[in-house]
N, C-alpha and C. Protein backbone atom coordinates (compact mmCIF):
# COMPACT_ATOMS: atom_id res chain seq x y z
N UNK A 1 43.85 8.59 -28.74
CA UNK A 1 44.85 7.92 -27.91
C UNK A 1 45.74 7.07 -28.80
N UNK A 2 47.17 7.23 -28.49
CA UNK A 2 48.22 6.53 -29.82
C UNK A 2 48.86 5.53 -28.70
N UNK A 3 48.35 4.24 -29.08
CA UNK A 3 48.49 3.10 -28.27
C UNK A 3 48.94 2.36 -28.94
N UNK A 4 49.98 1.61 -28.80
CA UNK A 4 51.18 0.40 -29.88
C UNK A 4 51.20 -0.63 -29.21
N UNK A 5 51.12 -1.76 -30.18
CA UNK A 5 51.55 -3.44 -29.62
C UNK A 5 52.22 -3.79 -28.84
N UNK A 6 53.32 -2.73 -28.08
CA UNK A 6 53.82 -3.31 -27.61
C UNK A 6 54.04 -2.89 -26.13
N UNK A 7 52.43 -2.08 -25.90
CA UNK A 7 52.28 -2.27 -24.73
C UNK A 7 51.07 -3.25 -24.63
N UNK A 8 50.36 -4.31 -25.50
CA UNK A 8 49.77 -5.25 -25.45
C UNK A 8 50.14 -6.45 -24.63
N UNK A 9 49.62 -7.35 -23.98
CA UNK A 9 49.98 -8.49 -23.16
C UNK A 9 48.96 -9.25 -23.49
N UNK A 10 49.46 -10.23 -22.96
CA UNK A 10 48.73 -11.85 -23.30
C UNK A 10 47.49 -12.17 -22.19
N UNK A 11 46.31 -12.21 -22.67
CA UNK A 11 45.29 -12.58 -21.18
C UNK A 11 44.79 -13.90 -21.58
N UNK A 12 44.14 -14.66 -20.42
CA UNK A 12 43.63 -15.53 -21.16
C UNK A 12 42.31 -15.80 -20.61
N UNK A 13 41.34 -16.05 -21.20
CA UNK A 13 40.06 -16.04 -21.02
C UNK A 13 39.47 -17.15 -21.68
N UNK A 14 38.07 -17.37 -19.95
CA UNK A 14 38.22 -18.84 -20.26
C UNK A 14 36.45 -18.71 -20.84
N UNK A 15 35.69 -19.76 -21.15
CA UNK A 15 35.01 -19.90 -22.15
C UNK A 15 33.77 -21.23 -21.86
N UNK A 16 33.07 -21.18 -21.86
CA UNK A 16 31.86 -22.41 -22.05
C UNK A 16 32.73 -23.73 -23.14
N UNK A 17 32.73 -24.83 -22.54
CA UNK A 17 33.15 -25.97 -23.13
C UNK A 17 32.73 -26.05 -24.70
N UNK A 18 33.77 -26.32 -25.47
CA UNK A 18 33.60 -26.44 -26.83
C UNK A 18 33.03 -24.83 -28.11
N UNK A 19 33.22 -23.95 -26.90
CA UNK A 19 33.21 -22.76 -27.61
C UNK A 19 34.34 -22.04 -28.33
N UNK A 20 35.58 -22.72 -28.03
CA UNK A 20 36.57 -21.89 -27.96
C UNK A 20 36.45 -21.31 -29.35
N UNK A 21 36.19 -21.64 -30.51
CA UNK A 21 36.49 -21.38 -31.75
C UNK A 21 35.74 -20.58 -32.31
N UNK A 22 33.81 -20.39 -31.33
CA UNK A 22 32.70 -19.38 -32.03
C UNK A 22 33.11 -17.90 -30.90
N UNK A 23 33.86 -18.65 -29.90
CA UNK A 23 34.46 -17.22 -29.56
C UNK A 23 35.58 -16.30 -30.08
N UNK A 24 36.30 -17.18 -30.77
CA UNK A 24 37.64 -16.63 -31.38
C UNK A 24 37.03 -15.88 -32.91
N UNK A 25 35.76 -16.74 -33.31
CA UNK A 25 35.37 -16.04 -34.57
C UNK A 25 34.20 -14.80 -34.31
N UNK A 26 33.61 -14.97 -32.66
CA UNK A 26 32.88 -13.90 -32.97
C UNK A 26 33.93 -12.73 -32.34
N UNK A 27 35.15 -12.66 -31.67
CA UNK A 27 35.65 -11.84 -31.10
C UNK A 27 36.25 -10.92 -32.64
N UNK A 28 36.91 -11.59 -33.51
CA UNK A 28 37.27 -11.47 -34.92
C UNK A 28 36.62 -10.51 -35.38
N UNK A 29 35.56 -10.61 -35.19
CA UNK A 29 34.49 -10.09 -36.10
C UNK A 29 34.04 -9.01 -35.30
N UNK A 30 33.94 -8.87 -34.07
CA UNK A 30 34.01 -7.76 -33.52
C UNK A 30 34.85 -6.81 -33.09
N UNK A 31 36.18 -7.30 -33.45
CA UNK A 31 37.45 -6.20 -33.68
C UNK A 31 37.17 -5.40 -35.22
N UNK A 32 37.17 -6.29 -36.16
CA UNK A 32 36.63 -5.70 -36.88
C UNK A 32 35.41 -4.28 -37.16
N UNK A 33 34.56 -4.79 -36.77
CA UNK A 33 33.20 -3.82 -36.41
C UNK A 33 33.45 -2.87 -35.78
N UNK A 34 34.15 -2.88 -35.19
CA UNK A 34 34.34 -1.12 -34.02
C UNK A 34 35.60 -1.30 -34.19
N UNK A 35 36.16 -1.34 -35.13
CA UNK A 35 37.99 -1.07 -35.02
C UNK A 35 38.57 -1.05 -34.12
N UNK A 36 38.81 -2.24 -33.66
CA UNK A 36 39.72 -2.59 -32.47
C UNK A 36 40.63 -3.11 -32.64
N UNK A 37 41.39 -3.13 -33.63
CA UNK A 37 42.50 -3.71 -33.95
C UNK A 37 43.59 -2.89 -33.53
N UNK A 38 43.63 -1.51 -33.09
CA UNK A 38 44.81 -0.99 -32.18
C UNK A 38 44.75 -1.49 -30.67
N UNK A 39 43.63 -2.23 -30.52
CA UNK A 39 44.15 -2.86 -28.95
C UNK A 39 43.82 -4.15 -28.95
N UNK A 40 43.47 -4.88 -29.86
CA UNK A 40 43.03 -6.79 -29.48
C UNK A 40 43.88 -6.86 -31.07
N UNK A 41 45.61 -7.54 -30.30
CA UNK A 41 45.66 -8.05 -31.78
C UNK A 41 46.44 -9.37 -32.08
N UNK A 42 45.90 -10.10 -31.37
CA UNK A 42 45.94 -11.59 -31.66
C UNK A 42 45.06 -12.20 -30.55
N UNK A 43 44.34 -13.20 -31.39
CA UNK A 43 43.56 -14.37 -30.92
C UNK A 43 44.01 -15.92 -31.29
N UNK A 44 44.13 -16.72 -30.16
CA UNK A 44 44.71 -17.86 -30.37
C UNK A 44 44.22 -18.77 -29.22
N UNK A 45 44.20 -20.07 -30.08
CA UNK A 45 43.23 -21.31 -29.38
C UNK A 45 44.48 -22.13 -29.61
N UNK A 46 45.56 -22.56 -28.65
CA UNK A 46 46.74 -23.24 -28.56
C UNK A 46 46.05 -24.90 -28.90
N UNK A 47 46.91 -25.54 -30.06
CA UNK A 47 46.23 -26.91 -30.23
C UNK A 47 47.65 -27.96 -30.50
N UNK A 48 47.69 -29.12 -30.25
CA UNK A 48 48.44 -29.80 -30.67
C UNK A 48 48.20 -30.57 -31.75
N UNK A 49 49.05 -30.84 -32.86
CA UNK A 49 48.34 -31.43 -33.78
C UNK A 49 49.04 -33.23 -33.54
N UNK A 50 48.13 -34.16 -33.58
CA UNK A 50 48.55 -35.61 -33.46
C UNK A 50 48.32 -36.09 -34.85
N UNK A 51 48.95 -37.02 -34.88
CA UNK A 51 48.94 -37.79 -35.85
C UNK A 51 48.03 -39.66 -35.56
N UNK A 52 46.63 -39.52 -35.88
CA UNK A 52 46.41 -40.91 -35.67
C UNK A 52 46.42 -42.07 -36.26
N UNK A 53 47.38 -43.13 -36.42
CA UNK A 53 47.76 -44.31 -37.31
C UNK A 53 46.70 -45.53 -36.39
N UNK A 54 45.88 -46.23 -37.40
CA UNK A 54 45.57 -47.20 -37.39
C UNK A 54 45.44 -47.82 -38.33
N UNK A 55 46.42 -49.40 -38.30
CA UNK A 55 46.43 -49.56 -39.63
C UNK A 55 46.70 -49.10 -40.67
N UNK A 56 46.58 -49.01 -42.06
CA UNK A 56 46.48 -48.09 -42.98
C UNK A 56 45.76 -46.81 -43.03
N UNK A 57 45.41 -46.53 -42.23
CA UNK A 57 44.92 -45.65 -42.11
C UNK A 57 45.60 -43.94 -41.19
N UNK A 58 45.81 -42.83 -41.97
CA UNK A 58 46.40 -42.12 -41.13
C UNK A 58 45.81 -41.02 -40.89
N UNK A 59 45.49 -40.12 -39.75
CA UNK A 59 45.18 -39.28 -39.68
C UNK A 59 45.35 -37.87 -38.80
N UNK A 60 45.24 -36.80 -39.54
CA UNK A 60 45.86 -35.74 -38.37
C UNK A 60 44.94 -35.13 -37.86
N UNK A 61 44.68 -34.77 -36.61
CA UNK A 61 43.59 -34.65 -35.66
C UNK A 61 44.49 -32.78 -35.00
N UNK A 62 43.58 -31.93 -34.31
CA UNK A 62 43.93 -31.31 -33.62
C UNK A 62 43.49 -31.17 -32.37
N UNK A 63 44.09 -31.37 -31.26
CA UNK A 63 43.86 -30.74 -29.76
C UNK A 63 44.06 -30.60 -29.37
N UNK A 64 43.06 -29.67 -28.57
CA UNK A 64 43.19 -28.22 -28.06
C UNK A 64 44.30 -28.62 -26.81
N UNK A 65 45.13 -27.54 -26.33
CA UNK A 65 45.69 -27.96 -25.18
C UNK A 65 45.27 -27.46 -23.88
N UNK A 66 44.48 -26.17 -23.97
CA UNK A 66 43.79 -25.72 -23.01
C UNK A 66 42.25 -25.79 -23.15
N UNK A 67 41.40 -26.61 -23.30
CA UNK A 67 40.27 -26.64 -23.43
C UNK A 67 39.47 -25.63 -22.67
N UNK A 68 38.33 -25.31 -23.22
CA UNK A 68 37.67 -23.93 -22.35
C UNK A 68 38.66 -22.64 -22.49
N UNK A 69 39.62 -22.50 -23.01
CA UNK A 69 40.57 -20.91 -22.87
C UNK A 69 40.43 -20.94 -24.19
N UNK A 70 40.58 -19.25 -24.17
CA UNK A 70 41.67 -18.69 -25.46
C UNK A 70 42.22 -17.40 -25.09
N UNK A 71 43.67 -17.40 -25.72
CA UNK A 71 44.45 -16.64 -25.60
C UNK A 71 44.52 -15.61 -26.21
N UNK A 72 44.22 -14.15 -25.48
CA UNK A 72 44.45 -12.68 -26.45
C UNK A 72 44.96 -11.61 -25.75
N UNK A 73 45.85 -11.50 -26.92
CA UNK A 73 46.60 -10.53 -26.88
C UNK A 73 46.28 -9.45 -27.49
N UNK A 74 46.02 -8.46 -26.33
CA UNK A 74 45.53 -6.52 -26.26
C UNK A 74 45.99 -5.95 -25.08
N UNK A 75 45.33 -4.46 -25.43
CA UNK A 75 46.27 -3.93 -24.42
C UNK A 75 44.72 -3.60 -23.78
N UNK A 76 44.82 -4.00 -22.72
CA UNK A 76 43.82 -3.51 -21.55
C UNK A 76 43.17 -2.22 -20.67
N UNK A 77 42.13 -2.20 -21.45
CA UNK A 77 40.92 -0.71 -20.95
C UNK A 77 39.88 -0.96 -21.05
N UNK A 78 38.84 -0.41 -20.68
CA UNK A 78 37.87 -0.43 -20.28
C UNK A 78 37.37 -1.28 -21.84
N UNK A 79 37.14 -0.27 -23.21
CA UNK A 79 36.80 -0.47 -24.23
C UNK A 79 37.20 -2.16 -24.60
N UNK A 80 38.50 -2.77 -24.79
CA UNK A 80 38.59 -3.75 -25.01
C UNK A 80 38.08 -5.08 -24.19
N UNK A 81 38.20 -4.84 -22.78
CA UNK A 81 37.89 -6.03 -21.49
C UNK A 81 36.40 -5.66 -21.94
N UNK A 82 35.52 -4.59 -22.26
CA UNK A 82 33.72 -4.83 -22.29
C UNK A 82 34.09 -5.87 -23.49
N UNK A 83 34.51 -5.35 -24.61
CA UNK A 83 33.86 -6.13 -25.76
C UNK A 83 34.05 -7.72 -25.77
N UNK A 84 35.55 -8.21 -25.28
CA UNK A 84 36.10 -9.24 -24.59
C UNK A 84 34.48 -10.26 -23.77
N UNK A 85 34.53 -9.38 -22.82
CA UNK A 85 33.76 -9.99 -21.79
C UNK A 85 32.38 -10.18 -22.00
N UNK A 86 32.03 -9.45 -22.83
CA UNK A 86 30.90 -9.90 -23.38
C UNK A 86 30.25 -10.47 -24.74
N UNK A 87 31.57 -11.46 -25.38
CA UNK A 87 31.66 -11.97 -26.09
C UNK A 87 30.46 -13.01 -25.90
N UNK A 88 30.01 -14.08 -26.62
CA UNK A 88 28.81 -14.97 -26.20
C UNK A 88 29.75 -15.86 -26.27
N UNK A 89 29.85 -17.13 -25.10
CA UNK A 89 30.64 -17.95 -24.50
C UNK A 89 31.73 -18.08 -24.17
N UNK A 90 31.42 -16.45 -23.40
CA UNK A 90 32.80 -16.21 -22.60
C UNK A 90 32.25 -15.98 -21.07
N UNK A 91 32.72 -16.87 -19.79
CA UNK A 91 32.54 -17.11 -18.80
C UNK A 91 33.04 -15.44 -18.09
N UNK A 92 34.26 -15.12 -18.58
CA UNK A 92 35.25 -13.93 -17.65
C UNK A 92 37.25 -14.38 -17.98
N UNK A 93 37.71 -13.44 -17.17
CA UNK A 93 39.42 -13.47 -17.57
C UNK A 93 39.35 -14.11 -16.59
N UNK A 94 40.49 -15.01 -16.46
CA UNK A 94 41.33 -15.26 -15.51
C UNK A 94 42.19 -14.16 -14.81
N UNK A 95 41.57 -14.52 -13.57
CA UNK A 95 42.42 -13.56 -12.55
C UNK A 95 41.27 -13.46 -11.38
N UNK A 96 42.24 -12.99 -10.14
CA UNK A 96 41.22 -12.62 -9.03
C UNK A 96 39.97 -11.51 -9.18
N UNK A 97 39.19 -12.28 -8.74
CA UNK A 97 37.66 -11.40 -8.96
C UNK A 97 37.89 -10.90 -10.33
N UNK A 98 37.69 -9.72 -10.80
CA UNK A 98 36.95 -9.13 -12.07
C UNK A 98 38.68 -8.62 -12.60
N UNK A 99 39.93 -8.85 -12.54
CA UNK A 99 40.95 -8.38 -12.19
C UNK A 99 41.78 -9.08 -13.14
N UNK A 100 41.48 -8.69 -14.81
CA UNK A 100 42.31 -10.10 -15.50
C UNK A 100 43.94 -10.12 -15.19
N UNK A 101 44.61 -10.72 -15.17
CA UNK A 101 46.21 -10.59 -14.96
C UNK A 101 46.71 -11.06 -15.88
N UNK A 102 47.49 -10.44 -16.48
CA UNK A 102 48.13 -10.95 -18.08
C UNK A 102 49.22 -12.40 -17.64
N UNK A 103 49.53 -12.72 -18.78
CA UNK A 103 50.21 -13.74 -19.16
C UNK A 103 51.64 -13.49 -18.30
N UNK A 104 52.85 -14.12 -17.81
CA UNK A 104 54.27 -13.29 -17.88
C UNK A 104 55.09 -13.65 -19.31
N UNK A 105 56.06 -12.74 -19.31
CA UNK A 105 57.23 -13.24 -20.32
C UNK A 105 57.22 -14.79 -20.36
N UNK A 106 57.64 -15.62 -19.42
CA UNK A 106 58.36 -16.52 -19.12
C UNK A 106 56.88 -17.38 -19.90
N UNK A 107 55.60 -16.99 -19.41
CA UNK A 107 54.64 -18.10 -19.75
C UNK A 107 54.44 -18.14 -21.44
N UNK A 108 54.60 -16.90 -22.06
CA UNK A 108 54.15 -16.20 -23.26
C UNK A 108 55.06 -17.25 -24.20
N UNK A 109 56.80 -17.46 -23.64
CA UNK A 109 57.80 -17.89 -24.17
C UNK A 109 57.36 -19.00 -23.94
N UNK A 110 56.77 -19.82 -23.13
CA UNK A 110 56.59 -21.43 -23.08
C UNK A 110 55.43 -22.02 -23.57
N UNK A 111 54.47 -20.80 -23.90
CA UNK A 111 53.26 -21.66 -24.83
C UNK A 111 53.66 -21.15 -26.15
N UNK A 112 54.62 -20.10 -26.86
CA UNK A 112 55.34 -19.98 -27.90
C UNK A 112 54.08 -19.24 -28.48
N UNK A 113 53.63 -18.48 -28.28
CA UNK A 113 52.87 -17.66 -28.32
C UNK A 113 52.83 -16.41 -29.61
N UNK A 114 54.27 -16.37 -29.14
CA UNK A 114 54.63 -15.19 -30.63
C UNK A 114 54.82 -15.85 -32.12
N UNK A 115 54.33 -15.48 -32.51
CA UNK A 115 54.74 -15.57 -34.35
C UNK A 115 56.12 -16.14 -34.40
N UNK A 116 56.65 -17.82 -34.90
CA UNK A 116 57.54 -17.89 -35.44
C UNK A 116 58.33 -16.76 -36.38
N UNK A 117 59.57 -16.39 -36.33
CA UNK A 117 59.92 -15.89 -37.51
C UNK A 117 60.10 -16.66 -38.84
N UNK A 118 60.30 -15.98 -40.04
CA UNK A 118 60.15 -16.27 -41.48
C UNK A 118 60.85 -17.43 -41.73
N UNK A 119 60.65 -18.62 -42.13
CA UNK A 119 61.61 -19.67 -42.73
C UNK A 119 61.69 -20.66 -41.25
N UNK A 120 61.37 -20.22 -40.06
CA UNK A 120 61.09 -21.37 -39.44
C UNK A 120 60.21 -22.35 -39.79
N UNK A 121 60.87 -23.67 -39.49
CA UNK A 121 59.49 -24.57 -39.95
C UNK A 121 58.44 -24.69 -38.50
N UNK A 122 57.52 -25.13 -38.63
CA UNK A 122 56.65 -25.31 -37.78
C UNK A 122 57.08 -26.53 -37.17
N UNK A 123 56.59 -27.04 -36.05
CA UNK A 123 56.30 -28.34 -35.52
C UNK A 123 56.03 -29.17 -35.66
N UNK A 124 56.69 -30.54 -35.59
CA UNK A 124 55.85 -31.66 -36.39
C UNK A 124 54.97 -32.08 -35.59
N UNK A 125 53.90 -32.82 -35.85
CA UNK A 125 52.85 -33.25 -35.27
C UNK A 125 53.55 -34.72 -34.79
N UNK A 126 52.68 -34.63 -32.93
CA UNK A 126 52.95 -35.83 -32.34
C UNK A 126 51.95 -36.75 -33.38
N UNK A 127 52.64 -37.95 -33.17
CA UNK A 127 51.88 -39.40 -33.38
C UNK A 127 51.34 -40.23 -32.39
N UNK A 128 49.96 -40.60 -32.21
CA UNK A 128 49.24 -41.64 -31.81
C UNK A 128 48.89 -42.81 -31.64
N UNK A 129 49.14 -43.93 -31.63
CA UNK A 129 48.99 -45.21 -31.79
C UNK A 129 48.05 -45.63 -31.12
N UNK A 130 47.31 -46.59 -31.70
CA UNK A 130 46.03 -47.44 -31.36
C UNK A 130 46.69 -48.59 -30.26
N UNK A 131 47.89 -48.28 -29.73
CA UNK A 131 48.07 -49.88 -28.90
C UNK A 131 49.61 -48.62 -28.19
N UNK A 132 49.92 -49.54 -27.13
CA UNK A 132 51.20 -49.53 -26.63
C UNK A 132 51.85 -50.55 -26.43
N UNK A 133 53.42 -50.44 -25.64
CA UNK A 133 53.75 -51.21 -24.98
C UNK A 133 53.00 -52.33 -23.94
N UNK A 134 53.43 -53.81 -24.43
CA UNK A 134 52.35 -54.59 -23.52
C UNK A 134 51.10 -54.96 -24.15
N UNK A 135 50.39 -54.09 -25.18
CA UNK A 135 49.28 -54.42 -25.55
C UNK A 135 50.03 -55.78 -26.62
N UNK A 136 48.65 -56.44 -26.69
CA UNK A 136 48.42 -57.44 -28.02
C UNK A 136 47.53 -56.60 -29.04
N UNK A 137 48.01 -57.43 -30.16
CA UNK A 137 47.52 -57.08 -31.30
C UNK A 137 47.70 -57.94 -32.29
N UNK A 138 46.75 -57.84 -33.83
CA UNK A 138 47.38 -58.89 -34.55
C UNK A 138 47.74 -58.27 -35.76
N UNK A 139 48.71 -58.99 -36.33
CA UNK A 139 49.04 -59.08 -37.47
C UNK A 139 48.39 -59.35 -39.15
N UNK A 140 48.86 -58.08 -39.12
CA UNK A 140 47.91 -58.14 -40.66
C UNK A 140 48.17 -58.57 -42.06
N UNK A 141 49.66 -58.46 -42.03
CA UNK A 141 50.38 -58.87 -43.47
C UNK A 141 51.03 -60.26 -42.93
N UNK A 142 51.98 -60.82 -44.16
CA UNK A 142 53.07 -61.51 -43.99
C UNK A 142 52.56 -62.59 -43.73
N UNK A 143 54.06 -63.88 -43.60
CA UNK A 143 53.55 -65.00 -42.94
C UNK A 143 52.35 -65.83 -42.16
N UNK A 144 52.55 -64.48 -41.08
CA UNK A 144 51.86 -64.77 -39.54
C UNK A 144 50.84 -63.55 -39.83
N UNK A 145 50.09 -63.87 -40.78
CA UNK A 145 48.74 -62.78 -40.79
C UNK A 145 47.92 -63.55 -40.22
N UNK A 146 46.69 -62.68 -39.13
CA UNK A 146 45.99 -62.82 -38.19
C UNK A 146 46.71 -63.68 -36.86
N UNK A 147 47.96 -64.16 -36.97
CA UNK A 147 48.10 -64.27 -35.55
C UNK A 147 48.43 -62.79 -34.50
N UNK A 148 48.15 -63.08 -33.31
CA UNK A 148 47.97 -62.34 -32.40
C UNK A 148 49.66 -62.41 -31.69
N UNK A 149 49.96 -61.34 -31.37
CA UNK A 149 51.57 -60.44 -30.83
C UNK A 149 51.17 -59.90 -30.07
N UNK A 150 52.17 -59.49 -29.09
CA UNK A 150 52.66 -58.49 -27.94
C UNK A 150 53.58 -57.48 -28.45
N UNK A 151 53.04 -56.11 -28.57
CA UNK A 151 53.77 -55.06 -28.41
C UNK A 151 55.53 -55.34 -27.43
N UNK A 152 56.99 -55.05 -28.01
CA UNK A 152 57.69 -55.18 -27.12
C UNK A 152 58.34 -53.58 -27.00
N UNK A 153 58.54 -53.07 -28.51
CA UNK A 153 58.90 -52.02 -28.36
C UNK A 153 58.37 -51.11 -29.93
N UNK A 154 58.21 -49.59 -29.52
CA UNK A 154 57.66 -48.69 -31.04
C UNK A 154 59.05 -48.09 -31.08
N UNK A 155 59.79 -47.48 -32.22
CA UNK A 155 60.54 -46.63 -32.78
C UNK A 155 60.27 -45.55 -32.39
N UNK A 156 60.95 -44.75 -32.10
CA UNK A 156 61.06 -43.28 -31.98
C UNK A 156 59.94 -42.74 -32.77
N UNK A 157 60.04 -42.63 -33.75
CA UNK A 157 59.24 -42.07 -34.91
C UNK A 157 58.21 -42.58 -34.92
N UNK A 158 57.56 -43.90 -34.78
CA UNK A 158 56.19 -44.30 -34.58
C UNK A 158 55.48 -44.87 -35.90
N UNK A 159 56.98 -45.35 -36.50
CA UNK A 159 56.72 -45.91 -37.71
C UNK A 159 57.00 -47.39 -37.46
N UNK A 160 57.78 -48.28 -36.68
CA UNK A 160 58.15 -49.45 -36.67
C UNK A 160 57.38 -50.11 -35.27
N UNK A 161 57.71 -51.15 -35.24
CA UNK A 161 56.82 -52.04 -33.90
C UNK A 161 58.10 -53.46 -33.85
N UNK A 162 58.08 -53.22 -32.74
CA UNK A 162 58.70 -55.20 -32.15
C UNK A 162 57.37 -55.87 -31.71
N UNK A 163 57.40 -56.71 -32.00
CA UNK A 163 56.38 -57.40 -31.56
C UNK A 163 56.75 -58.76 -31.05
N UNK A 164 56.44 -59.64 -30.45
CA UNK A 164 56.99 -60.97 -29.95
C UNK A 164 55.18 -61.81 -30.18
N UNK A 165 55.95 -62.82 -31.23
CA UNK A 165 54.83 -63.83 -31.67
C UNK A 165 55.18 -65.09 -31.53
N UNK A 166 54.19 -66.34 -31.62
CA UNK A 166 54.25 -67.68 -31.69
C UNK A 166 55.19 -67.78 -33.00
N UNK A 167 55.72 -68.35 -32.87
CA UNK A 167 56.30 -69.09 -34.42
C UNK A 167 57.19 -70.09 -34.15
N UNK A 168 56.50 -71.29 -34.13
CA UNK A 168 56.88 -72.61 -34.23
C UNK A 168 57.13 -73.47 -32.93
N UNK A 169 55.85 -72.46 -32.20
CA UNK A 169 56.11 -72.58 -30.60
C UNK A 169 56.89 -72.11 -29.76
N UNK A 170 57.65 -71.18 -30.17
CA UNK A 170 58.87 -70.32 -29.49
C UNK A 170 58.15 -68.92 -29.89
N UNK A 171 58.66 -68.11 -28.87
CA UNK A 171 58.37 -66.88 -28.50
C UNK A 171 59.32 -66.46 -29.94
N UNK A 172 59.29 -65.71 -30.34
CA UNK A 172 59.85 -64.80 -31.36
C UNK A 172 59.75 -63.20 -31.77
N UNK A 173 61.00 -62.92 -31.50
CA UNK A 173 60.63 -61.02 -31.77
C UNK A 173 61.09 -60.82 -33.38
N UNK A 174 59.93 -60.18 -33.62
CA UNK A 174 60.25 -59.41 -35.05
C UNK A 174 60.04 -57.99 -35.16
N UNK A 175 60.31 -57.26 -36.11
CA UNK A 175 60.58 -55.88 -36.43
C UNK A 175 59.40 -55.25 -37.72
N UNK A 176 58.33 -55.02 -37.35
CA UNK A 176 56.80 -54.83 -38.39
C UNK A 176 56.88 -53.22 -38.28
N UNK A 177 56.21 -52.79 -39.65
CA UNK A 177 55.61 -51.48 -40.13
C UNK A 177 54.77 -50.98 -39.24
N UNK A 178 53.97 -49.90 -38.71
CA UNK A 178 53.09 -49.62 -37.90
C UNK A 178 51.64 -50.27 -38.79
N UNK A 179 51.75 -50.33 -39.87
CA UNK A 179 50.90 -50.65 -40.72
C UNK A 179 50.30 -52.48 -41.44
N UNK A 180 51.58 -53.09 -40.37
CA UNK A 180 51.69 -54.27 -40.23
C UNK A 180 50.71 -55.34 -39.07
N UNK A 181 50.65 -53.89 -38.29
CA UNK A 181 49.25 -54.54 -37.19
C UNK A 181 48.31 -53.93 -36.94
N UNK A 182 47.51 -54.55 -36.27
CA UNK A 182 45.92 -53.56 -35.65
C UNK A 182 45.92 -53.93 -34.24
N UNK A 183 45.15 -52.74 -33.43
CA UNK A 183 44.82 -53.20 -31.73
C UNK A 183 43.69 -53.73 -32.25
């Protein structure tokens, strides 16, 4: 049977909590093993990558955006939905009763699903902050190290902070590094 990618569609299948990744590696490995790579040919665990700043400290974290799913793309028969479905910590497809229903265009295009092309850059990773708007926090450098501030406003970018502090008994807004305070 001469079957091409591009009658493949997107399913998504959901999974025992915190499996997503021994399913994506044992599914891998079983395309492999029985050559299934003319009908399962992409596996993907959609993640966001954050950026977590505390203090000096920075770090990039990933998560997942659909927890419990992963997304694969094959073309659907008997042969591929067994091996699929009886992956170990795989619950079943999404869809009514036993009935997986693929992805549409429109959804495929909004979780961005397809392969960037060549020379696109990727995405930058959101940033995190240990505090928001409203929170207190204190100050770690400068003058007014260890007094305690109010968040007034973060920068776009998630590099700067307003903060409003005591200084000299008057309320006072200043303009600090993200690295300038701690929650």
């Amino acid at each position: 049977m001469n079957q091409s990618s591009s009658e493949a569609r997107w399913y998504v299948v959901h999974t025992y909590a915190g499996y997503e990744n021994k399913v994506k590696e044992s599914l891998t490995k079983a395309i492999e093993n029985r050559n299934l790579s003319d009908f399962i040919f992409d596996i993907q665990i959609p993640v966001e990558r954050t950026i977590e700043i505390d203090g000096d400290k920075q770090k990039e974290v990933e998560d997942k955006i659909f927890p419990s799913y992963v997304l694969i793309k094959m073309i659907m028969m008997d042969q591929s939905w067994y091996v699929v479905r009886n992956i170990r910590g795989v619950t079943g497809f999404v869809g009514p009763g036993s009935r997986p229903i693929p992805l549409t265009d429109e959804e495929v295009k909004a979780l961005q699903l397809e392969k960037p092309e060549e020379g696109k850059e990727e995405t930058a990773a959101n940033v995190r902050l240990p505090f928001a708007v409203g929170d207190s926090v204190t100050i770690q450098r400068g003058m007014l190290i260890g007094k305690t501030a109010v968040v007034e406003a973060i920068s776009p970018d998630c590099k700067r902070v307003t903060v409003k502090a005591q200084l000299f008994g008057r309320d006072t807004s200043m303009e600090l590094d993200v690295a300038d305070i701690k929650a």
